[in-house]
N, C-alpha and C. Protein backbone atom coordinates (compact mmCIF):
# COMPACT_ATOMS: atom_id res chain seq x y z
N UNK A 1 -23.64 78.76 46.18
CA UNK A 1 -24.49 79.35 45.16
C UNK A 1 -25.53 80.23 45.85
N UNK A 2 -25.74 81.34 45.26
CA UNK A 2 -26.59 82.50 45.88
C UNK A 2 -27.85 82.35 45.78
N UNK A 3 -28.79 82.45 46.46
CA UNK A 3 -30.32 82.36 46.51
C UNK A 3 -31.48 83.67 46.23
N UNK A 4 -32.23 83.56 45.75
CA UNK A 4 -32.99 84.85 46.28
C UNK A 4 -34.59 84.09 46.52
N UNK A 5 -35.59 84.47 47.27
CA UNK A 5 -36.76 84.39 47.69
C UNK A 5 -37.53 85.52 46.42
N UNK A 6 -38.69 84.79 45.73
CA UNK A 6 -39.75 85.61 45.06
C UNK A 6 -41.05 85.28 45.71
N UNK A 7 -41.68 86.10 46.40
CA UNK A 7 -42.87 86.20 46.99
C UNK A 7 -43.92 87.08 45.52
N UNK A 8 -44.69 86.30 44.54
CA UNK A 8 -45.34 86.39 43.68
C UNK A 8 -46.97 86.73 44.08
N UNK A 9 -47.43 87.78 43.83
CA UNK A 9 -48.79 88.59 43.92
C UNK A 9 -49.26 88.53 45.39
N UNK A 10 -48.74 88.49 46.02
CA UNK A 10 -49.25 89.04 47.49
C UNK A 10 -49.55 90.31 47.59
N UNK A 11 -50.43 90.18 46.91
CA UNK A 11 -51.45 91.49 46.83
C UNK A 11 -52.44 91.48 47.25
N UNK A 12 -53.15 92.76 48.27
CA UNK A 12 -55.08 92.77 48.57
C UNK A 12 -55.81 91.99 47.26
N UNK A 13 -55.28 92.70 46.51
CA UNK A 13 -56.48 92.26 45.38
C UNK A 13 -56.63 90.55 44.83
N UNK A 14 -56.02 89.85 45.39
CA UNK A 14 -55.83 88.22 45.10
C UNK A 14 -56.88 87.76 46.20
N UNK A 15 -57.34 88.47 47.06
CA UNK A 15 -58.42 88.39 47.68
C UNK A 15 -59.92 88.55 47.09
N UNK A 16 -60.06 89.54 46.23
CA UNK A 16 -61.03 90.05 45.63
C UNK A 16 -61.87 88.67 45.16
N UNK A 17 -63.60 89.17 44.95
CA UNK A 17 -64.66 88.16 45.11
C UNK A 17 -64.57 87.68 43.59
N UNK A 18 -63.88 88.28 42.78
CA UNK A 18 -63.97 87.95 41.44
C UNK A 18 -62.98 86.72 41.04
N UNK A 19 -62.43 86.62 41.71
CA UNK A 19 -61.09 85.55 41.61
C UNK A 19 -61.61 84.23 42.12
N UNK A 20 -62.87 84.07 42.61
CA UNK A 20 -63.20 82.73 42.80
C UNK A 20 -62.59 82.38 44.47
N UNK A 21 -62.93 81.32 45.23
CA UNK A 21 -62.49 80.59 46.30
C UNK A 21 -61.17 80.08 46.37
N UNK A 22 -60.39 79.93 46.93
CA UNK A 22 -59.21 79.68 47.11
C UNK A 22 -59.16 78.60 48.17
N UNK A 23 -57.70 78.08 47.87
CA UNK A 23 -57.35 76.93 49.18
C UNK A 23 -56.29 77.59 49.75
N UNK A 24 -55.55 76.87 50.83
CA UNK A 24 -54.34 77.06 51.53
C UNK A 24 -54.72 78.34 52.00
N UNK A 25 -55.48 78.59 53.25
CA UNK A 25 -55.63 79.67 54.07
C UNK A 25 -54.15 80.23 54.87
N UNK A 26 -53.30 79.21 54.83
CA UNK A 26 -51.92 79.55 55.67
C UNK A 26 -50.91 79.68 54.70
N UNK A 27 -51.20 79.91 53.41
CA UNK A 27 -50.02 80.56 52.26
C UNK A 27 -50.01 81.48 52.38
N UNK A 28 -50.34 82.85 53.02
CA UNK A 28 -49.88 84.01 53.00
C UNK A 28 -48.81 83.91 54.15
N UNK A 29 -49.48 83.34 55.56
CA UNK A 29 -48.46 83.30 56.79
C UNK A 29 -47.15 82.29 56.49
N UNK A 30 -47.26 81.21 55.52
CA UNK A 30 -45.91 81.22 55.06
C UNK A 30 -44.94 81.47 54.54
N UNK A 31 -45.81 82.35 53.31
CA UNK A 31 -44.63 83.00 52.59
C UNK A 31 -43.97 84.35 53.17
N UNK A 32 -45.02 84.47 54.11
CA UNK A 32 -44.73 85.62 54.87
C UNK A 32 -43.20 85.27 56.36
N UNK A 33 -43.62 84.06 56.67
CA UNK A 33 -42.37 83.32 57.55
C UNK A 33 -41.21 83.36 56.90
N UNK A 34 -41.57 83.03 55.51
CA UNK A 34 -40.45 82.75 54.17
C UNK A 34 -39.30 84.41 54.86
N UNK A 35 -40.07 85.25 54.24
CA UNK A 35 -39.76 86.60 54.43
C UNK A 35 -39.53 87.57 55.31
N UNK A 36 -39.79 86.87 56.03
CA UNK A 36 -38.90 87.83 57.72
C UNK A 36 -37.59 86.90 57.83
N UNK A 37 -38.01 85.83 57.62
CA UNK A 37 -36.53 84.88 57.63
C UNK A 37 -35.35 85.10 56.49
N UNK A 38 -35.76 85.53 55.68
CA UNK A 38 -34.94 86.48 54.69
C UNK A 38 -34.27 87.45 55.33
N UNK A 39 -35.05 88.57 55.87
CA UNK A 39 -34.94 89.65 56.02
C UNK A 39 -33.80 89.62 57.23
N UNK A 40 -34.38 88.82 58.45
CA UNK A 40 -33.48 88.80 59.49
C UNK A 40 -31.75 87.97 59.14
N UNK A 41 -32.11 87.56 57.93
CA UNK A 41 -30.78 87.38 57.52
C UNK A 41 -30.10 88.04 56.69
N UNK A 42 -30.81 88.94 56.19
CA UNK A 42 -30.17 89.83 55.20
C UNK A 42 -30.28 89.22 53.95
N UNK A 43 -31.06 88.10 53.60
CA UNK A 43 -30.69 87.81 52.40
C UNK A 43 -31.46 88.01 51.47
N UNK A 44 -30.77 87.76 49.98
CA UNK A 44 -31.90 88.59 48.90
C UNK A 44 -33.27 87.60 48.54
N UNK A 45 -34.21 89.07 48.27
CA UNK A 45 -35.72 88.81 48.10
C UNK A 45 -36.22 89.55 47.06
N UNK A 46 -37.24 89.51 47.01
CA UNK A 46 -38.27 90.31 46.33
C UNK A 46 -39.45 90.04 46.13
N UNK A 47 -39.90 91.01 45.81
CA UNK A 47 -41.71 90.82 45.49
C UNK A 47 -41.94 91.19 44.12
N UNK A 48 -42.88 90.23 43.78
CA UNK A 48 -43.46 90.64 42.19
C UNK A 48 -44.88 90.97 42.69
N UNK A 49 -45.25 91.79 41.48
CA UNK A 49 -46.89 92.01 42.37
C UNK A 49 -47.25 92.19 40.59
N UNK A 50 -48.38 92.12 40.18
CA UNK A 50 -49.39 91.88 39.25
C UNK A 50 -49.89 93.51 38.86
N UNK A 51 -49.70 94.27 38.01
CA UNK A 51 -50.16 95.95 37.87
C UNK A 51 -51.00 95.25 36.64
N UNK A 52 -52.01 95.45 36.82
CA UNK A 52 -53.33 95.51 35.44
C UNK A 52 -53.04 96.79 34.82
N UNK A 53 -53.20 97.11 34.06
CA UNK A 53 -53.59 98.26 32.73
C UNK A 53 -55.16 98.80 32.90
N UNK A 54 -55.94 97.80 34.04
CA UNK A 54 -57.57 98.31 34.03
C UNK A 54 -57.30 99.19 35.22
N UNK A 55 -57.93 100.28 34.92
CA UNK A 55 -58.35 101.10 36.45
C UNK A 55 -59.03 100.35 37.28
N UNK A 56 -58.98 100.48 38.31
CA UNK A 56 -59.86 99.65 39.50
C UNK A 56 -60.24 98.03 39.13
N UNK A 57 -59.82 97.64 38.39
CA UNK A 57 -58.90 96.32 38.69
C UNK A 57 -58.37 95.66 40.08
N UNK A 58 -59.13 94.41 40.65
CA UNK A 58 -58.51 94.07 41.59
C UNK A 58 -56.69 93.99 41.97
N UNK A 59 -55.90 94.32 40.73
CA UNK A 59 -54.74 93.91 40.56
C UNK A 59 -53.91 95.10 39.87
N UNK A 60 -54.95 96.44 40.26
CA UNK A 60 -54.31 97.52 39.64
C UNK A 60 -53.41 98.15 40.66
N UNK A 61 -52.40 98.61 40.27
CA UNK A 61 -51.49 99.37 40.80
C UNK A 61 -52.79 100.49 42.02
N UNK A 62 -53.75 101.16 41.34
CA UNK A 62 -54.25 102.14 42.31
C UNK A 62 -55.00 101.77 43.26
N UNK A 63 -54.47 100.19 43.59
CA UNK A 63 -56.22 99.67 45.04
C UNK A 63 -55.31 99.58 45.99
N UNK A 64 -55.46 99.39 47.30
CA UNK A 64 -55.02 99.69 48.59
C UNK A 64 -54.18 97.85 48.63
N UNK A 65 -52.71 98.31 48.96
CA UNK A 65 -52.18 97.02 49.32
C UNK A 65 -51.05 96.22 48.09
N UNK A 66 -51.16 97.52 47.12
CA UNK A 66 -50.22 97.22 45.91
C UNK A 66 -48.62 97.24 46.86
N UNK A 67 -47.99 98.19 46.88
CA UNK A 67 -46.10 98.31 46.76
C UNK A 67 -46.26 97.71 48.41
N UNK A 68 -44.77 97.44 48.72
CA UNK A 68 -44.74 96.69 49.21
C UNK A 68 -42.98 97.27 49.89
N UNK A 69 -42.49 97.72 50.84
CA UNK A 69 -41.38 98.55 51.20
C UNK A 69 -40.37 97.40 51.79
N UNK A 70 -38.84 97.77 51.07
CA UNK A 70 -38.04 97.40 52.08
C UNK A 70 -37.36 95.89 50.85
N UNK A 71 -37.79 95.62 49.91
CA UNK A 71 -37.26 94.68 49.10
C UNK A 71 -37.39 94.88 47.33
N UNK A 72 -37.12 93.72 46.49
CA UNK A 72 -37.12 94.03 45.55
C UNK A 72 -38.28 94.48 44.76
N UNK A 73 -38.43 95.46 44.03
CA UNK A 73 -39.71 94.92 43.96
C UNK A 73 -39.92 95.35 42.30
N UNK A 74 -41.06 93.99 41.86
CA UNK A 74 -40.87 93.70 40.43
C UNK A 74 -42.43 93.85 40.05
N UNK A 75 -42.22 94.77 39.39
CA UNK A 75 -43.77 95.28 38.76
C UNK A 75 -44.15 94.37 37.28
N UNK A 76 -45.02 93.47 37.28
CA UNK A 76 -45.29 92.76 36.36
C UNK A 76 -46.65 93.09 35.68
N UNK A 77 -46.95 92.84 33.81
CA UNK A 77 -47.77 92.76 33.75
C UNK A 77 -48.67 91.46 32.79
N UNK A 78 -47.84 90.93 33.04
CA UNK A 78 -47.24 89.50 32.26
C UNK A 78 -47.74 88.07 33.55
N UNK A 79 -48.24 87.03 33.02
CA UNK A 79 -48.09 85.91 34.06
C UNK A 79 -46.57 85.54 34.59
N UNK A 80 -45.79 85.59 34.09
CA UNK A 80 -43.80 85.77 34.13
C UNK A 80 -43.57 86.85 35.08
N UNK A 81 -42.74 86.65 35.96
CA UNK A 81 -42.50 87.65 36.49
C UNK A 81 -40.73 87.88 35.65
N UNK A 82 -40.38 87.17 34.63
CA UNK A 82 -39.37 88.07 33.76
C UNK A 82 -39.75 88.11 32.26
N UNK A 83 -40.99 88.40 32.40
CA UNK A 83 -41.18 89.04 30.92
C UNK A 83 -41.60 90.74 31.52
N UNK A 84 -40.96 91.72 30.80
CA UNK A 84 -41.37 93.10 30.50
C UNK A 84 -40.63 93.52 31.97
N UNK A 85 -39.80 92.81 32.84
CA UNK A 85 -39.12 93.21 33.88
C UNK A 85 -37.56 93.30 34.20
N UNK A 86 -37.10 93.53 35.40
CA UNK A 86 -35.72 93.42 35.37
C UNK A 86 -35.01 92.48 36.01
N UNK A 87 -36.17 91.78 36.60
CA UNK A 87 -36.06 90.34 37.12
C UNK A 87 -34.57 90.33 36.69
N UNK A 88 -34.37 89.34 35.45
CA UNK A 88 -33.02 88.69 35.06
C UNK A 88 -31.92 89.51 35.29
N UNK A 89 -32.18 90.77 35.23
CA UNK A 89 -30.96 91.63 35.23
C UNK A 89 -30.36 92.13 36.67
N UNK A 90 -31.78 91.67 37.44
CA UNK A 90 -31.32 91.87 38.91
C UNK A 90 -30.45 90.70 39.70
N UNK A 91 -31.37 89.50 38.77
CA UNK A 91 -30.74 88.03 39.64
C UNK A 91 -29.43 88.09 39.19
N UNK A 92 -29.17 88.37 37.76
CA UNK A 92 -27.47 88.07 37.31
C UNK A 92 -26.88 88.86 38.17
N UNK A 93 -27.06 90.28 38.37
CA UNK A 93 -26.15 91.31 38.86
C UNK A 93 -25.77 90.78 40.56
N UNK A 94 -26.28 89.81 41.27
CA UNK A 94 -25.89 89.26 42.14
C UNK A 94 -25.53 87.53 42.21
N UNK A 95 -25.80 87.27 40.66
CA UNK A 95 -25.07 86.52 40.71
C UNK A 95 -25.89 84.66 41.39
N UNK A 96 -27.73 85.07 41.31
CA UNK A 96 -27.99 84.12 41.49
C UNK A 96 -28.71 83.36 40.95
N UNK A 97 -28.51 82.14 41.50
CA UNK A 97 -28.71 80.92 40.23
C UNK A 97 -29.97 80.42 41.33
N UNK A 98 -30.42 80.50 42.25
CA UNK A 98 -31.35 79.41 42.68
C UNK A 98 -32.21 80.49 43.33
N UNK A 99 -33.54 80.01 42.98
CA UNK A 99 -34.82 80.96 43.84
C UNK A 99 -35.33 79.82 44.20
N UNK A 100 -35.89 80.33 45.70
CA UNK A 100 -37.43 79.73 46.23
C UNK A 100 -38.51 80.89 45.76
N UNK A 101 -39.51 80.26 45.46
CA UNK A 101 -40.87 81.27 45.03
C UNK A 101 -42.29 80.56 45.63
N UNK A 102 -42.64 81.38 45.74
CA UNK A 102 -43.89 80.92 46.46
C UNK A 102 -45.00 82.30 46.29
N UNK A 103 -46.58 81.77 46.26
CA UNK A 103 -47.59 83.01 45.85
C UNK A 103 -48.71 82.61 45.17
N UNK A 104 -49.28 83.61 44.54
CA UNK A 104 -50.47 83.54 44.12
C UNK A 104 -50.40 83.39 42.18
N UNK A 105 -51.55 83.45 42.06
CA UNK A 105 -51.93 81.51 42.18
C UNK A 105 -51.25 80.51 41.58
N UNK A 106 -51.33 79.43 42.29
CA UNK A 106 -50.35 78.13 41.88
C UNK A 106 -50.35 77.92 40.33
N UNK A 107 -51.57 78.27 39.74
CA UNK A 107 -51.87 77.64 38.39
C UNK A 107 -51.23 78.93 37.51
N UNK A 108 -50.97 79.72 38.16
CA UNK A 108 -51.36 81.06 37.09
C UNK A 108 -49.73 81.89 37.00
N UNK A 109 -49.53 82.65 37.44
CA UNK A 109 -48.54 83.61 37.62
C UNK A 109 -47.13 82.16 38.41
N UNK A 110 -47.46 81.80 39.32
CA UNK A 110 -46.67 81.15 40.15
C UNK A 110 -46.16 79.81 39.18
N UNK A 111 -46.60 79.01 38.31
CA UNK A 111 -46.37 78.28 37.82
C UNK A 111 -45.90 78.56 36.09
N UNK A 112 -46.40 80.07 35.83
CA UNK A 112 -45.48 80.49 34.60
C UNK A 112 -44.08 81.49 35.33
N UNK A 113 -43.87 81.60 36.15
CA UNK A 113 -42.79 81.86 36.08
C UNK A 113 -41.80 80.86 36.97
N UNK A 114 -42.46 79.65 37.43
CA UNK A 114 -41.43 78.78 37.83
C UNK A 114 -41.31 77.95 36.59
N UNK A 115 -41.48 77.85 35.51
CA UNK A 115 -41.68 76.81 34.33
C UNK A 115 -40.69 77.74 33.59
N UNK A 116 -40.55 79.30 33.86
CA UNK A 116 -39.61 79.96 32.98
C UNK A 116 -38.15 80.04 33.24
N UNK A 117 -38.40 80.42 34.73
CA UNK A 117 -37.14 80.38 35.46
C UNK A 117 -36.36 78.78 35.20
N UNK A 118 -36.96 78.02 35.25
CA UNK A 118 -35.80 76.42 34.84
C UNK A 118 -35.65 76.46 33.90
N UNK A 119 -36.29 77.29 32.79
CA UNK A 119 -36.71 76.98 31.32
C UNK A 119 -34.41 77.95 30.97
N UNK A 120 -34.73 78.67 32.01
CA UNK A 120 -33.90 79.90 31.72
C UNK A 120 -32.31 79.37 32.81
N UNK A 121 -32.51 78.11 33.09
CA UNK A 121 -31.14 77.67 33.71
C UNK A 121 -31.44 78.23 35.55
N UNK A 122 -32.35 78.62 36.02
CA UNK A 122 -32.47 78.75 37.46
C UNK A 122 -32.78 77.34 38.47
N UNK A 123 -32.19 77.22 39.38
CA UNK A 123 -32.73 75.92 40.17
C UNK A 123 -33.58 76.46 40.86
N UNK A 124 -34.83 75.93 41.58
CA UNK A 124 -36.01 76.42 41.71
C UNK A 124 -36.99 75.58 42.84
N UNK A 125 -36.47 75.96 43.58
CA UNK A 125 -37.32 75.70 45.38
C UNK A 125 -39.02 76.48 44.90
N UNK A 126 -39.80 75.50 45.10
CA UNK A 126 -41.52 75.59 44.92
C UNK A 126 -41.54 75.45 46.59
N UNK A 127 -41.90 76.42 46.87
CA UNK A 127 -42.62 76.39 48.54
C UNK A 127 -44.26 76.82 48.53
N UNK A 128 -44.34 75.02 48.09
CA UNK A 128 -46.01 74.75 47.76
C UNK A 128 -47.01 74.84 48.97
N UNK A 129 -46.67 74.78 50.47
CA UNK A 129 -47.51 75.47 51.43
C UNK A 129 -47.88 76.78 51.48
N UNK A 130 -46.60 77.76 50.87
CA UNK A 130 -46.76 79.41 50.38
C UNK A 130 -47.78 79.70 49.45
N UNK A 131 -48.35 78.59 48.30
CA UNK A 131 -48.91 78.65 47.23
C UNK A 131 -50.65 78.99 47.53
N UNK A 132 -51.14 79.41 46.73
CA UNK A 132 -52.56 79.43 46.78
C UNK A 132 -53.05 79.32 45.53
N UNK A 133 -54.14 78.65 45.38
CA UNK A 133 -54.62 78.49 43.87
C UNK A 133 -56.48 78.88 43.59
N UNK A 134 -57.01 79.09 43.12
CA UNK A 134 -58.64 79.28 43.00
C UNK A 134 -59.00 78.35 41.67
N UNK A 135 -60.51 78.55 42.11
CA UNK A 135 -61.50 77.40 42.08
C UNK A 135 -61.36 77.89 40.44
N UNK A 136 -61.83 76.97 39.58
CA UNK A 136 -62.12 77.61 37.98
C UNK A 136 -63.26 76.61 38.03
N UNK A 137 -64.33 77.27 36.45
CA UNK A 137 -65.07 76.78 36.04
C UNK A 137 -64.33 76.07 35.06
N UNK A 138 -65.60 74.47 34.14
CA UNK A 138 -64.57 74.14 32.68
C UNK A 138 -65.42 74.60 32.30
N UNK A 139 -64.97 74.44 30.47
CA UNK A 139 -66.55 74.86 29.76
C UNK A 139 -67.56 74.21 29.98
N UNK A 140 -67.79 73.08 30.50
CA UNK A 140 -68.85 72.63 30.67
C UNK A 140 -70.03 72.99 31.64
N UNK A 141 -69.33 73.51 32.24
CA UNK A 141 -70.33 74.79 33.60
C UNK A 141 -69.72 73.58 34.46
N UNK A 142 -69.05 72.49 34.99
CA UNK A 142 -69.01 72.07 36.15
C UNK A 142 -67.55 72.73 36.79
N UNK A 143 -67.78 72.52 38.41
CA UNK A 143 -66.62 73.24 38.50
C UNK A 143 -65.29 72.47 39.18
N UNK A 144 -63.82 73.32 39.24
CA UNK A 144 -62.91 72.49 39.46
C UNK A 144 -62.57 72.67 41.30
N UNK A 145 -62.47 72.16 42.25
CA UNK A 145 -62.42 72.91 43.51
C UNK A 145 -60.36 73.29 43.41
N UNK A 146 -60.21 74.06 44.48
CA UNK A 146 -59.06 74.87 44.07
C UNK A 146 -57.78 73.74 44.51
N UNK A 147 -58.56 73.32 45.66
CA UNK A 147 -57.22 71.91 46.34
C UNK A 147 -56.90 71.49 45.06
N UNK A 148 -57.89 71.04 44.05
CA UNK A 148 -57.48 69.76 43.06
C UNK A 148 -56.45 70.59 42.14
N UNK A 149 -56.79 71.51 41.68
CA UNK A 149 -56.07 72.10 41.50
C UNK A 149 -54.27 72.71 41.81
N UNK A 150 -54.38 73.29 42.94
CA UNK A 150 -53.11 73.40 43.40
C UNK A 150 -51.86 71.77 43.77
N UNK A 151 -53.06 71.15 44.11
CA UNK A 151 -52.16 69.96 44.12
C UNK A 151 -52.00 69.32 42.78
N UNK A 152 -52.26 69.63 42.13
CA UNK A 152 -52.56 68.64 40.14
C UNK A 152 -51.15 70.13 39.85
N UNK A 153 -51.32 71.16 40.12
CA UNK A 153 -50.00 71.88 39.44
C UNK A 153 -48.74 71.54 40.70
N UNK A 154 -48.77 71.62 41.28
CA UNK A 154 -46.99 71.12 42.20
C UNK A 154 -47.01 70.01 41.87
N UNK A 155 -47.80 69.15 41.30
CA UNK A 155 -47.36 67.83 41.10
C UNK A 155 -46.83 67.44 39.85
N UNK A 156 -47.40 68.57 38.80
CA UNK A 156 -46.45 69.04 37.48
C UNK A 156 -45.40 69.51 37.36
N UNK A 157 -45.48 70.65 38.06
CA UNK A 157 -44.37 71.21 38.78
C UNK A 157 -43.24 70.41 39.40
N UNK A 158 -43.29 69.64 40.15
CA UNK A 158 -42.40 68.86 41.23
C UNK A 158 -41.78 67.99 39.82
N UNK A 159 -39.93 68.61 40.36
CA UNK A 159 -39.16 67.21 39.46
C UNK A 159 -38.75 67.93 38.38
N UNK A 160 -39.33 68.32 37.51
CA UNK A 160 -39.29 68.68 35.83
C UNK A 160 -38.84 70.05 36.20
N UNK A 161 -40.00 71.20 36.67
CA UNK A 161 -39.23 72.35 36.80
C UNK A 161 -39.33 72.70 38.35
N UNK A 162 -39.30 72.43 39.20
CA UNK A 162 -38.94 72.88 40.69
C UNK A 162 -38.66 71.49 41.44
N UNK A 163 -38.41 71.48 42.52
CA UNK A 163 -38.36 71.03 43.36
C UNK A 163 -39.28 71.43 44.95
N UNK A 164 -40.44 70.99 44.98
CA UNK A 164 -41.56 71.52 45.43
C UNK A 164 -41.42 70.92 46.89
N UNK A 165 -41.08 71.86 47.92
CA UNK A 165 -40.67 71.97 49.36
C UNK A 165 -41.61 72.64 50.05
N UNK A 166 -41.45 72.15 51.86
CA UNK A 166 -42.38 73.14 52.71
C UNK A 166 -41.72 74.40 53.15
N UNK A 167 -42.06 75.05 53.27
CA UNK A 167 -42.00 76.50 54.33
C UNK A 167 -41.01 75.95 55.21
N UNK A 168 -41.00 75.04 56.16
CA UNK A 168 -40.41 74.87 56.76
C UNK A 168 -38.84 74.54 56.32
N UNK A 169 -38.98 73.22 55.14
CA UNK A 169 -37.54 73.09 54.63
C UNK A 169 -36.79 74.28 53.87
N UNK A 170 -37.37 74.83 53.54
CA UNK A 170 -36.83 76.30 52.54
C UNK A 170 -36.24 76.93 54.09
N UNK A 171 -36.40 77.20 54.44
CA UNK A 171 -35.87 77.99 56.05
C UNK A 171 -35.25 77.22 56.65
N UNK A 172 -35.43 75.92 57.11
CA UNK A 172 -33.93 75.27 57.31
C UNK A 172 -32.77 75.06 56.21
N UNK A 173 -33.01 75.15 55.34
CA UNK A 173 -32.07 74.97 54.29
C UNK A 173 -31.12 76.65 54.33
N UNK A 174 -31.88 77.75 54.82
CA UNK A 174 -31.24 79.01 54.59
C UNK A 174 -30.14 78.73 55.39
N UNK A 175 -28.65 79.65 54.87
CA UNK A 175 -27.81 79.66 56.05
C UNK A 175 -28.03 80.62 57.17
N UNK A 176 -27.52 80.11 58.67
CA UNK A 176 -27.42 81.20 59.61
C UNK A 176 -27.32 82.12 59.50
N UNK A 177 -27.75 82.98 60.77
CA UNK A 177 -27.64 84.73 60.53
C UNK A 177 -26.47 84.88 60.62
């Protein structure tokens, strides 16, 4: 059964001061391991990246660090990375049934489109070291820190709709070059 890798909003702008504090300082360098290990195998990938509709928008298409060369790449403007895209039409046309995904943020984009993708018959590798999640306020003005967070969603996540793995097992699991 055919695989593909979705590396979800690895974008400059998921950095930006407006997005709150984040955990997992080493989710970019894994999903990024994810993706040379792809690459040196030839096998299929892609990137979704986040295009806002706001000008200068941390997450707009026009800030430094949007496209991304050399893979698939899926312009979203949706938390889904297959709503308003060609996602589905790309995975069928090769014919694959199982993604690893991994990205920004665990709670947000990364966890509506791994909840869609099973929803939609995909088997679904969570490479929750790749993940990053930020801090939220509740209404109550107290706040949530981002760990509790990212770990409270893979743990929703895990079982029901993914199967939530390290960096490391997603890459031993790939076949040889």
């Amino acid at each position: 059964m055919t695989s593909a890798l979705m590396l979800i909003d690895y974008q400059q702008g998921r950095d930006d001061a407006w997005f709150g504090k984040g955990n997992n300082p080493a989710a970019e360098a894994n999903g990024l391991a994810l993706l040379a290990t792809r690459r040196a195998r030839d096998l299929p990938r892609g990137i979704v990246q986040h295009a806002s509709v706001t000008p200068g928008w941390p997450l707009s298409p026009d800030r430094p660090g949007f496209a991304l060369d050399g893979e698939k790449h899926i312009v979203k403007q949706q938390n889904s990375a297959f709503i308003g895209t060609d996602l589905g039409d790309w995975l069928a046309a090769r014919g694959i049934a199982r993604l690893t995904v991994a990205g920004m943020t665990t709670e947000h984009c990364v966890s509506t489109t791994v909840r869609m993708a099973s929803n939609l018959g995909y088997s679904v590798a969570l490479a929750g070291d790749a993940c990053r999640a930020k801090a939220k306020r509740r209404a109550g003005g107290d706040g949530l820190i981002a760990e509790t967070i990212h770990q409270t969603e893979l743990a929703i996540l895990d079982s029901e709709f993914a199967h939530v793995i390290t960096t490391a097992d997603a890459i031993d699991a790939l076949p040889a070059a």
